[in-house]
Protein backbone atom coordinates (compact mmCIF):
# COMPACT_ATOMS: atom_id res chain seq x y z
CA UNK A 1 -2.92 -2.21 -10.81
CA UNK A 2 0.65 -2.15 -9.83
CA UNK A 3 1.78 0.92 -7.75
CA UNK A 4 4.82 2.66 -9.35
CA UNK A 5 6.82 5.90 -9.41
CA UNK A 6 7.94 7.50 -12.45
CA UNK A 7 11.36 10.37 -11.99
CA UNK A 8 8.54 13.22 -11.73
CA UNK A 9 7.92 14.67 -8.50
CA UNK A 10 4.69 12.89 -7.45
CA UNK A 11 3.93 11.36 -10.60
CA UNK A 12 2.54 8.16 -8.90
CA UNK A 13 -0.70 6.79 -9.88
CA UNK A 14 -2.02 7.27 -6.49
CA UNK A 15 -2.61 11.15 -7.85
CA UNK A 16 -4.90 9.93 -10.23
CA UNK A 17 -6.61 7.65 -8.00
CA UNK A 18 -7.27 10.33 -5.25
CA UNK A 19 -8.76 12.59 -8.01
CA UNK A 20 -10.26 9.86 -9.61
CA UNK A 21 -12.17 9.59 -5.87
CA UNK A 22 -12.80 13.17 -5.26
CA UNK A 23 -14.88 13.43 -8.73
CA UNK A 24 -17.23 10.69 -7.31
CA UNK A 25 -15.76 7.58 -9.49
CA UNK A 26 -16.19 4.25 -7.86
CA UNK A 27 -13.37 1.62 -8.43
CA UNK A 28 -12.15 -1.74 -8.25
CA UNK A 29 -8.83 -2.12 -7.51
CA UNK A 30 -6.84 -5.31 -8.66
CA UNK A 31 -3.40 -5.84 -7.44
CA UNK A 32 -1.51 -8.26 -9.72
CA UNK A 33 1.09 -9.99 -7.44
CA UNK A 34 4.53 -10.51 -9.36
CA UNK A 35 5.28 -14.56 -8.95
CA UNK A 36 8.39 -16.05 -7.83
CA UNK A 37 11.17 -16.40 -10.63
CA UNK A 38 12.81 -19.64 -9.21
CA UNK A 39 15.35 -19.13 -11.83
CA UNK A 40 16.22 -15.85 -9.57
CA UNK A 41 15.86 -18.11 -6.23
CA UNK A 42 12.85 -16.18 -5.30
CA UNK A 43 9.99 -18.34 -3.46
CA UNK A 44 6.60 -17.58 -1.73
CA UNK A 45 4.17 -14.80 -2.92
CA UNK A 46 5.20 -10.69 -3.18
CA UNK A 47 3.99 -9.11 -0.15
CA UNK A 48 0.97 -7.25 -0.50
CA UNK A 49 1.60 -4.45 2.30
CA UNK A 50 2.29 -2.19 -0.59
CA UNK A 51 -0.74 -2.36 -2.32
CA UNK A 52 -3.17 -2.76 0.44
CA UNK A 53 -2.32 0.27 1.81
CA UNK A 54 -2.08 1.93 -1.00
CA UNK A 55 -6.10 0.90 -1.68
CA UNK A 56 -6.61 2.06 2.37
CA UNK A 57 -4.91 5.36 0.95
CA UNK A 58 -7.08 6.55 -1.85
CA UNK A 59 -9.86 4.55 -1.34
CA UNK A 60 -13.55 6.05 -1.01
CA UNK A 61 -16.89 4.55 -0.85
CA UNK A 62 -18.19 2.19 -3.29
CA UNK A 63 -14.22 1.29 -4.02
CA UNK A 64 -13.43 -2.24 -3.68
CA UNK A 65 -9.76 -4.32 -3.37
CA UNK A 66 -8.38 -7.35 -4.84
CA UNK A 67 -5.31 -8.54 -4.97
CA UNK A 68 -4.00 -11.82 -6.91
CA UNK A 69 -1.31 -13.49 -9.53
CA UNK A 70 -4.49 -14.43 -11.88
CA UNK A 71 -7.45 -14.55 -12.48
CA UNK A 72 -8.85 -17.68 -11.34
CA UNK A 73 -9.22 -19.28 -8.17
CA UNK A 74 -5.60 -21.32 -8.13
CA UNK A 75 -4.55 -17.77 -8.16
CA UNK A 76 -5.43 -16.39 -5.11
CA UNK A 77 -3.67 -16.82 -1.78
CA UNK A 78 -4.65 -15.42 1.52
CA UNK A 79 -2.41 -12.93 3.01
CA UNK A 80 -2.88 -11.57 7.30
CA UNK A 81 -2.24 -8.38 6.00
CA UNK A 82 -6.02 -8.55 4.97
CA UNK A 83 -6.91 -9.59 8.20
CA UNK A 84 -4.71 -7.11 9.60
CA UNK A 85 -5.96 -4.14 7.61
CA UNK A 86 -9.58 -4.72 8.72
CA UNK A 87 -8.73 -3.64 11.67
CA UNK A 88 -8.31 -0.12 10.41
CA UNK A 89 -11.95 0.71 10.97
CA UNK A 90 -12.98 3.99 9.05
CA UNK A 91 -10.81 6.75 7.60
CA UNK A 92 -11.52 10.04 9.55
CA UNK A 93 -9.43 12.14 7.04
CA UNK A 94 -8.75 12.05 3.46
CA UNK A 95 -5.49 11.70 2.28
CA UNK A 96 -2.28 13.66 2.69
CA UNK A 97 0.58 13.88 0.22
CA UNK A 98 3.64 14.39 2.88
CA UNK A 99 5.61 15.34 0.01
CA UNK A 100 6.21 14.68 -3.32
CA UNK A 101 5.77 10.72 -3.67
CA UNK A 102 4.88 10.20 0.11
CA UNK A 103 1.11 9.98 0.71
CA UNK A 104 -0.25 9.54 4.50
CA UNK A 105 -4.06 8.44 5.99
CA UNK A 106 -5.07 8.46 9.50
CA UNK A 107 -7.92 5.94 9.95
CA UNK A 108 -9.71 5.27 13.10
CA UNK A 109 -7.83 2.28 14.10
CA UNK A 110 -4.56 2.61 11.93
CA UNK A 111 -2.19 5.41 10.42
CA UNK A 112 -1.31 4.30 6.80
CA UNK A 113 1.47 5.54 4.77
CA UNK A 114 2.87 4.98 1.29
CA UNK A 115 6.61 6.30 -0.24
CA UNK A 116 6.81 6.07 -3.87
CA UNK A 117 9.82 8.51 -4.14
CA UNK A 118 11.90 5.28 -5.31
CA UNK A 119 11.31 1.52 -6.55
CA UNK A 120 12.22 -1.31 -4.17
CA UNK A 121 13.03 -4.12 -6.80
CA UNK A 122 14.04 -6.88 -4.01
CA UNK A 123 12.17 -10.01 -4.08
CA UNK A 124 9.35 -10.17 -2.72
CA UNK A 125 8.75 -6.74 -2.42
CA UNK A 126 8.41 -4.70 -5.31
CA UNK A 127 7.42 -1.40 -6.15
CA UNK A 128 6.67 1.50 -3.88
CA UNK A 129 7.16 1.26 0.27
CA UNK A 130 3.64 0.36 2.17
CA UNK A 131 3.08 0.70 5.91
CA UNK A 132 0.04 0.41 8.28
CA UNK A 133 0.82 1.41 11.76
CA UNK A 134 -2.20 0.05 14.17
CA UNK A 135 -3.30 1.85 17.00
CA UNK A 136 -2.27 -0.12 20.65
CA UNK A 137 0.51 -1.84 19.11
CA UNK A 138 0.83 -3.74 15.65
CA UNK A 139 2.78 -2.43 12.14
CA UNK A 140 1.96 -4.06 9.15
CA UNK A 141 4.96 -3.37 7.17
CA UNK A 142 6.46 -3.74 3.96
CA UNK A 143 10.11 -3.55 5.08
CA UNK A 144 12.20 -1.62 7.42
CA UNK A 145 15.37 0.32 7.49
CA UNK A 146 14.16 2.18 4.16
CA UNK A 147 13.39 5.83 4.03
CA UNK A 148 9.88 6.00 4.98
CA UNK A 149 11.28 4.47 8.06
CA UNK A 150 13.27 7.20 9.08
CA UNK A 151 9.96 9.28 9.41
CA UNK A 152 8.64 7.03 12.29
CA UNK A 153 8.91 8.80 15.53
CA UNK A 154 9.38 6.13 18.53
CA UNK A 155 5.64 5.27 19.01
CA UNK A 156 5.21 4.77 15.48
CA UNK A 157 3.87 8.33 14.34
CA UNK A 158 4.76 9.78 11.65
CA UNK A 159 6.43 12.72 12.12
């Protein structure tokens, strides 16, 4: 599944995913991680922030998360962010569309947030803006200075 944004006002998958949830439909969630053109001068694997908290977003029991460039073994690379993102805990709310495009989650250890109101098509982060702010210090972030960022009060709340 790759997270996008179309021009419509929330017309991000994640919609369909969180109603996809509230009717009771269980789901496994495969991020396909764009490899490096080396013709572009791109290197290393796309950063997953993006899509792992995109899966901590709409995800529900029963719902499970994988992320790769394949589908065999060669394919898969381990990434902190999954170490990172354990440490979320539970959710204690559902999720929270912000506005159109910008979805928010407050878990027990974590705060996650996702902007799909435009495309980041920089190497090696493509595709909607991901952030997971931890609780007692930590942010698992996609990227900074972007507009999401702007909605961070100064101990990493959003606002």
């Amino acid at each position: 599944m790759q997270v996008i944004a179309t021009r419509k006002p929330g017309g991000a998958m994640i919609d369909d995913m969180l109603r996809e949830g509230d009717a009771g439909v269980s789901s496994v969630m495969h991020a396909y991680y764009h490899r490096p053109d080396h013709t572009k001068n791109e290197s290393g694997s796309e950063d997953p922030t993006a899509h792992v908290a995109t899966f901590l977003l709409v995800r529900r029991d029963h719902w499970y998360y994988s992320g790769s460039t394949g589908w065999f073994d060669s394919d898969f690379e381990w990434s902190e962010v999954y170490d990172k993102a354990a440490k979320c805990g539970s959710p204690v709310a559902r999720a929270t569309k912000i506005q159109p495009g910008v979805y928010t989650r407050t878990y027990e250890g974590c705060q996650v947030t996702v902007n799909c109101t435009y495309v980041q098509q920089i190497w090696p982060r493509l595709g909607c803006e991901g952030n997971i702010l931890l609780r007692g210090g930590g942010n698992i972030s996609q990227r900074t200075g972007g507009p999401l960022s702007t909605m961070l009060g100064a101990n990493n709340t959003v606002l």
